[in-house]
C-alpha atoms as a PDB file:
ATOM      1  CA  UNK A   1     117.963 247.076 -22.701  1.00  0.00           C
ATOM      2  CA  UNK A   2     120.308 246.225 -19.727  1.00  0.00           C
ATOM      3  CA  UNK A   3     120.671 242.399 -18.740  1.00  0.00           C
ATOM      4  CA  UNK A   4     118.731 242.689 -15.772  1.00  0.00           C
ATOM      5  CA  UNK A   5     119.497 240.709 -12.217  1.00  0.00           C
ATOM      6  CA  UNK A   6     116.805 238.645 -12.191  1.00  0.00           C
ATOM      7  CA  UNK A   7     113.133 237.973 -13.534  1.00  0.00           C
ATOM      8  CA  UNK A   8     111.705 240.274 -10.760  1.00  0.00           C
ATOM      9  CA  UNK A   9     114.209 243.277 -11.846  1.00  0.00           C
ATOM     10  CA  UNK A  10     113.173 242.513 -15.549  1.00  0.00           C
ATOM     11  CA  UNK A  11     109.864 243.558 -14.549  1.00  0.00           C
ATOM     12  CA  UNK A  12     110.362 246.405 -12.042  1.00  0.00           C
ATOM     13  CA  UNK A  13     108.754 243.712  -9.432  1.00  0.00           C
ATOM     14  CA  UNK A  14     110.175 243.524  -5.903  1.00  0.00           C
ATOM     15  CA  UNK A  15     111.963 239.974  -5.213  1.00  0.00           C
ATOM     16  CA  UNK A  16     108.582 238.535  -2.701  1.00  0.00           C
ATOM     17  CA  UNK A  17     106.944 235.531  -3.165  1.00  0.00           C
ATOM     18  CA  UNK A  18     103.348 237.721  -2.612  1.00  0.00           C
ATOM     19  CA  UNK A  19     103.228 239.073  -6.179  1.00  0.00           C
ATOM     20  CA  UNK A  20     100.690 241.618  -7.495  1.00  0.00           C
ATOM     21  CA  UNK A  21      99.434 239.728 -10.679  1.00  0.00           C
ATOM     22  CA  UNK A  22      97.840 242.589 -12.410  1.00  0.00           C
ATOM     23  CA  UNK A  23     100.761 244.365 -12.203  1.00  0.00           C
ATOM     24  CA  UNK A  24     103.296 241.553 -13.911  1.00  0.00           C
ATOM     25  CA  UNK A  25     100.201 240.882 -16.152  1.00  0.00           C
ATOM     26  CA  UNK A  26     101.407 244.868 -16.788  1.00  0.00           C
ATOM     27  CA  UNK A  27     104.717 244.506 -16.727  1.00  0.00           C
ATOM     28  CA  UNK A  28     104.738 241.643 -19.209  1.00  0.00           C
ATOM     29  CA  UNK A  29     103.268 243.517 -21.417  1.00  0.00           C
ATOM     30  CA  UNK A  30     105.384 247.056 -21.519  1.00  0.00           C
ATOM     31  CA  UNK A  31     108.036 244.837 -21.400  1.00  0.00           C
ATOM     32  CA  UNK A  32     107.251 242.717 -24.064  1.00  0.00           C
ATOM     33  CA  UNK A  33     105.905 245.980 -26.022  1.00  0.00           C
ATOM     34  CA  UNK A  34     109.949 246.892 -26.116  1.00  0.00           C
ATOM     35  CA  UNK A  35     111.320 243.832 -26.959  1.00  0.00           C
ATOM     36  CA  UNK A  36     108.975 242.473 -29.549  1.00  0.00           C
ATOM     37  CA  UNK A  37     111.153 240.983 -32.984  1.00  0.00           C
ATOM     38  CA  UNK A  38     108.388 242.631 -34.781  1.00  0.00           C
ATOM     39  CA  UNK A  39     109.907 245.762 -33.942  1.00  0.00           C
ATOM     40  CA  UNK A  40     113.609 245.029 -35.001  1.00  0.00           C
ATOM     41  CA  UNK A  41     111.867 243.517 -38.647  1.00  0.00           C
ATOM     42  CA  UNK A  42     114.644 246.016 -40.379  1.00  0.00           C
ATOM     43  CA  UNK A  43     117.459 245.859 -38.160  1.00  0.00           C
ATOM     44  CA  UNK A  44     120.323 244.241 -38.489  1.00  0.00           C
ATOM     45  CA  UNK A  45     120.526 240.022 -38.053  1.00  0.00           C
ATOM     46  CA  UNK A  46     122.631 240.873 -34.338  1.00  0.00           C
ATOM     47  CA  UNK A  47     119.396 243.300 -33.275  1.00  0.00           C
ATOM     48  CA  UNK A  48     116.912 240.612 -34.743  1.00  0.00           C
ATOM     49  CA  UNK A  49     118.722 238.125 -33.060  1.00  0.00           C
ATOM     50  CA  UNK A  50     119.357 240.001 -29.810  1.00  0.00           C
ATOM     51  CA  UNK A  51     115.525 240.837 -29.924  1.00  0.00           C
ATOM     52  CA  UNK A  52     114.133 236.982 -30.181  1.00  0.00           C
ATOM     53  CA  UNK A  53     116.874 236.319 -26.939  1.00  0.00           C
ATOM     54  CA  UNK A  54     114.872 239.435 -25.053  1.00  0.00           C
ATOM     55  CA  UNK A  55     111.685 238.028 -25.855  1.00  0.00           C
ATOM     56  CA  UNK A  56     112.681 234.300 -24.909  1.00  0.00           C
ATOM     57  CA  UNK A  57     113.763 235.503 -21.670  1.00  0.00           C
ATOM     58  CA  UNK A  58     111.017 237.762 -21.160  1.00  0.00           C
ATOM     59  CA  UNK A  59     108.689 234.898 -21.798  1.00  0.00           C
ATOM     60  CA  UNK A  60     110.275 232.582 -19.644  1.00  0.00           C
ATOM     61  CA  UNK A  61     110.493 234.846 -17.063  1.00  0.00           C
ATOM     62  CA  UNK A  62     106.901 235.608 -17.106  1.00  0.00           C
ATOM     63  CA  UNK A  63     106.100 231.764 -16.934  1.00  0.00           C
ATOM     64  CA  UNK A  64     108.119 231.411 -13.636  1.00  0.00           C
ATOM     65  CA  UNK A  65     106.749 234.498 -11.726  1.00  0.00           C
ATOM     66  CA  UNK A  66     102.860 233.868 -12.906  1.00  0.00           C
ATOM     67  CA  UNK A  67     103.163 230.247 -11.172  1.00  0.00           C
ATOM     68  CA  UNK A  68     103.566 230.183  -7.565  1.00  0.00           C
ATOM     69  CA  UNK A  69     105.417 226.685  -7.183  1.00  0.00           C
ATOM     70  CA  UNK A  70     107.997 227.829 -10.298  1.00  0.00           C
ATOM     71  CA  UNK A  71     107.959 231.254  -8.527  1.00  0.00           C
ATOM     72  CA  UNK A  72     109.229 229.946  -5.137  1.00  0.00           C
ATOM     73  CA  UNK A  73     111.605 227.867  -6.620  1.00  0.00           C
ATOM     74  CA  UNK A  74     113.205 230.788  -8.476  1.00  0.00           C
ATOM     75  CA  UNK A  75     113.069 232.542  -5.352  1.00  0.00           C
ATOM     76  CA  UNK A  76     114.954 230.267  -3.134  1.00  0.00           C
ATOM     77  CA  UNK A  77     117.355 230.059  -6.074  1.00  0.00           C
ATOM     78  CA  UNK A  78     118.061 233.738  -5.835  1.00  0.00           C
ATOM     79  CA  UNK A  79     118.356 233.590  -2.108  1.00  0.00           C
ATOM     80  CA  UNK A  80     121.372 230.257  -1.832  1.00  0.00           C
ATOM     81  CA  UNK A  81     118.772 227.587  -1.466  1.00  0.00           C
ATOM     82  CA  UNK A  82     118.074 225.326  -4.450  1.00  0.00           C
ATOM     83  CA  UNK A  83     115.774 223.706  -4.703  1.00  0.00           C
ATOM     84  CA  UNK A  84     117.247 220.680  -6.654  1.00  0.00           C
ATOM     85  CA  UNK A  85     114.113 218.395  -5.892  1.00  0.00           C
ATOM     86  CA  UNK A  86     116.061 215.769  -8.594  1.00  0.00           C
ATOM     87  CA  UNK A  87     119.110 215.497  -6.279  1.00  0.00           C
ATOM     88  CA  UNK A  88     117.597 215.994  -2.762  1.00  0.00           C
ATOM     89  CA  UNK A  89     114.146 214.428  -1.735  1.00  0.00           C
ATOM     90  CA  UNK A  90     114.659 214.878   1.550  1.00  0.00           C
ATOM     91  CA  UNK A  91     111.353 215.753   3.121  1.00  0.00           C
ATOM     92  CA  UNK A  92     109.586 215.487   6.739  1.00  0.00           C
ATOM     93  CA  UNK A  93     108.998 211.388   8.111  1.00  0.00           C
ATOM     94  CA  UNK A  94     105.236 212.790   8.449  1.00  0.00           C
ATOM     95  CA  UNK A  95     105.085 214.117   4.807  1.00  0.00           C
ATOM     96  CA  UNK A  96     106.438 210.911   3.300  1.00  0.00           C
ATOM     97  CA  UNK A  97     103.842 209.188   5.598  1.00  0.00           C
ATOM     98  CA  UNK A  98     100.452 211.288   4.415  1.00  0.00           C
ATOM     99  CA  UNK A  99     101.902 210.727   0.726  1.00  0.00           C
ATOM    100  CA  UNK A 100     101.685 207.169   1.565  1.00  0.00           C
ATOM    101  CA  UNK A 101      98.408 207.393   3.068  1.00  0.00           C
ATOM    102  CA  UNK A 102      97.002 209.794   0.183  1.00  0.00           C
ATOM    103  CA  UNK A 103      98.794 206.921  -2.372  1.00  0.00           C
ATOM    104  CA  UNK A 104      96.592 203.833  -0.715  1.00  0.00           C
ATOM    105  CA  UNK A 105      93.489 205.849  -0.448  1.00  0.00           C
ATOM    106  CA  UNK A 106      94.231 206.820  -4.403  1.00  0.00           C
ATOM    107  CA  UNK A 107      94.634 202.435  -4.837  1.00  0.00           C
ATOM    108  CA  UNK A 108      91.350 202.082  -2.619  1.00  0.00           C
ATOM    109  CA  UNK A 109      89.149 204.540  -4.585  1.00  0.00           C
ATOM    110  CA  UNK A 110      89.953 203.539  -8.041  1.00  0.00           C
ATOM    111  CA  UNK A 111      89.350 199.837  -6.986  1.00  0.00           C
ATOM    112  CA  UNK A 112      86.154 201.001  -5.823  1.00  0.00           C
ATOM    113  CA  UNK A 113      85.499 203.540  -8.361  1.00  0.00           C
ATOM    114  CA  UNK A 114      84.198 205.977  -5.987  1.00  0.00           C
ATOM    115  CA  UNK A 115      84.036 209.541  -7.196  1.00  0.00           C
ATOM    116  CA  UNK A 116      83.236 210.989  -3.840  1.00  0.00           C
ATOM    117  CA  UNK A 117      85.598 209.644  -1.810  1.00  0.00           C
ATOM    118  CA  UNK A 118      88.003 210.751  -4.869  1.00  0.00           C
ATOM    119  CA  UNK A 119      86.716 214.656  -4.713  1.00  0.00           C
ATOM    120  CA  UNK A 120      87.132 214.384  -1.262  1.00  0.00           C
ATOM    121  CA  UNK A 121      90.739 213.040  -1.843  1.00  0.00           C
ATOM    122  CA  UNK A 122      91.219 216.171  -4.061  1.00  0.00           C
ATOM    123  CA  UNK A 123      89.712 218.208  -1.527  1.00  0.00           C
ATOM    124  CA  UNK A 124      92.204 217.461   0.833  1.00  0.00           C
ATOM    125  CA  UNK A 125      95.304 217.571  -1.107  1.00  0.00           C
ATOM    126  CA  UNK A 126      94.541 221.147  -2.605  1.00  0.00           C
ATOM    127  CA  UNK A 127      93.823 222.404   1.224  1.00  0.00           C
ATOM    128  CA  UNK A 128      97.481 220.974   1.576  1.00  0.00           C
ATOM    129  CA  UNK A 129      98.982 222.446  -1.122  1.00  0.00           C
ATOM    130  CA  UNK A 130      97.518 225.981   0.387  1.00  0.00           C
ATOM    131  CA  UNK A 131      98.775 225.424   3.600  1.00  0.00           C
ATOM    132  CA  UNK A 132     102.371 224.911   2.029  1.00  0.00           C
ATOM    133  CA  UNK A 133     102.035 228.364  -0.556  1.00  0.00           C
ATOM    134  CA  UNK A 134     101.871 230.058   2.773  1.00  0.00           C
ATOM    135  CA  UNK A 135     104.601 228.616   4.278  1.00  0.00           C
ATOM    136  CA  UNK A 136     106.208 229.447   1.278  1.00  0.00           C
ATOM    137  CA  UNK A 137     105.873 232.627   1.708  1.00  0.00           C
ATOM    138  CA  UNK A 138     105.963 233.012   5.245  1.00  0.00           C
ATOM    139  CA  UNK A 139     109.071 231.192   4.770  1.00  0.00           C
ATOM    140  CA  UNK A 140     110.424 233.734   2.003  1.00  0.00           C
ATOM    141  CA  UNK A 141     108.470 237.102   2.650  1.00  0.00           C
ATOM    142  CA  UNK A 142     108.700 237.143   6.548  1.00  0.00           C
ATOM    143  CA  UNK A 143     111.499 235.176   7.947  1.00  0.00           C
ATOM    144  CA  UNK A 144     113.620 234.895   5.249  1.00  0.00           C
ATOM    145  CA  UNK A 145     114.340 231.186   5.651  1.00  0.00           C
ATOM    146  CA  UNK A 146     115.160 230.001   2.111  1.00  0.00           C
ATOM    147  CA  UNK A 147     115.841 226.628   3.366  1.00  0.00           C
ATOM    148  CA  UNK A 148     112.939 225.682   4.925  1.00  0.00           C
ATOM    149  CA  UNK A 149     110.724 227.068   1.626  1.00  0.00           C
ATOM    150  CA  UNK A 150     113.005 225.280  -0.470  1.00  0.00           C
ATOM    151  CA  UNK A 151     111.308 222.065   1.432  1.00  0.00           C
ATOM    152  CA  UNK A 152     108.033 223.461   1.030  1.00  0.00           C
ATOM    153  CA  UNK A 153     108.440 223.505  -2.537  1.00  0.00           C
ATOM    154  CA  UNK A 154     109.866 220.507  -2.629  1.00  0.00           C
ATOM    155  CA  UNK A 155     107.023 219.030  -1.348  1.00  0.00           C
ATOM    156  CA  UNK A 156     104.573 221.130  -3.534  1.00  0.00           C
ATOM    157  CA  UNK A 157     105.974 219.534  -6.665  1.00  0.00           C
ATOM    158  CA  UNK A 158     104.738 216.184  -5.164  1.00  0.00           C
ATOM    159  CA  UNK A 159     101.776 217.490  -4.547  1.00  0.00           C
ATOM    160  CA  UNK A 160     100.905 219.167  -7.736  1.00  0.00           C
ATOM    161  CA  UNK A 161     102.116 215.680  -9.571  1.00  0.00           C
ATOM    162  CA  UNK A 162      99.390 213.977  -6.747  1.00  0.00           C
ATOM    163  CA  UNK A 163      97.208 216.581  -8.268  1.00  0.00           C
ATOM    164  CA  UNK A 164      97.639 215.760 -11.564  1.00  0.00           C
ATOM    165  CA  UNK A 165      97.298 211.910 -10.830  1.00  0.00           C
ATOM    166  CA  UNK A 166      93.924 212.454  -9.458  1.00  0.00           C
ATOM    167  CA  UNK A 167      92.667 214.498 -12.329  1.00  0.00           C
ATOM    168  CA  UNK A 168      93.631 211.537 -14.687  1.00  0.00           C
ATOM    169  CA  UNK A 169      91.898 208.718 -11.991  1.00  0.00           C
ATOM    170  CA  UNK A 170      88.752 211.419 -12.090  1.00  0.00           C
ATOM    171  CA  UNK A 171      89.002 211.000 -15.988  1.00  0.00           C
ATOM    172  CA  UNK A 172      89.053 206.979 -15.764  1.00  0.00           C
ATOM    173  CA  UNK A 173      86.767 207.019 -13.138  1.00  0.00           C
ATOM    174  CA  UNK A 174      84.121 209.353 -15.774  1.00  0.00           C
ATOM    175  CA  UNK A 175      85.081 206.902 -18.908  1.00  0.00           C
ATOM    176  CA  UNK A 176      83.736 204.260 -16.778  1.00  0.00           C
END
């Protein structure tokens, strides 16, 4: 196989963050099919070896374009814009402001140990995190503004961490 130029060429995908899942699902698989170290069992160590590298990378490749956040970020990669969320944190005064705000409600609940208020919490944050996958791809799809998604994902790796957080205070709040 040819080193292809990215994860979406690897699987004959077009370079969008809008991705037709049943068709990487596809993909993966044909792909996988051809690269498989159970078909290179009697060929040399370099083919064997070359083989477990194809599969690797076909692997990791599928991991990043099944998951939108990873997806995005691979995107904006491809298209001059980083992400880096360890280096730059930069995001919106209002953003940093409703993570505060989410943050004290998060203190206030498990002080209280109020489930409802807690799904309602979670409620919110995953209508946030849908409102950013769009920009995303707004941002990436339609007006090509790499930049401004790589803040969007920025921003969705704080919330899917938020996410997580909650899921482990709904866990503490159950054990109760």
């Amino acid at each position: 196989m040819a080193e292809p130029t990215s994860y979406f060429a690897l699987f004959g995908l077009p370079e969008t963050f809008a991705i037709d899942m049943p068709r990487l699902e596809q993909a993966r698989l044909t792909v996988q099919a051809q690269v498989h170290p159970d078909r290179f069992a009697g060929a040399s160590e370099r083919d064997k070896r070359l083989a477990m590298q194809w599969a690797a990378q076909a692997n990791a490749a599928y991991l990043t374009l099944k998951h939108p956040v990873r997806r995005a970020a691979y995107l904006c990669g491809l298209r001059g814009a980083a992400v880096d969320a360890e280096r730059n944190t930069a995001m919106p005064a209002e953003f940093l402001q409703q993570q505060m705000q989410w943050r004290e409600t998060l203190d206030d609940i498990r002080a209280q140990g109020d489930q409802a208020a807690l799904q309602t919490l979670r409620a919110q944050v995953l209508e946030q995190r849908q409102s950013r996958l769009a920009a995303v791809e707004q941002a990436l799809d339609v007006d090509h503004a790499p930049e401004r998604a790589a803040q969007e994902v920025r921003a969705l790796l704080f919330l899917d961490r938020f996410i997580e957080e909650l899921d482990r205070a709904q866990d503490a709040l159950m054990s109760r």
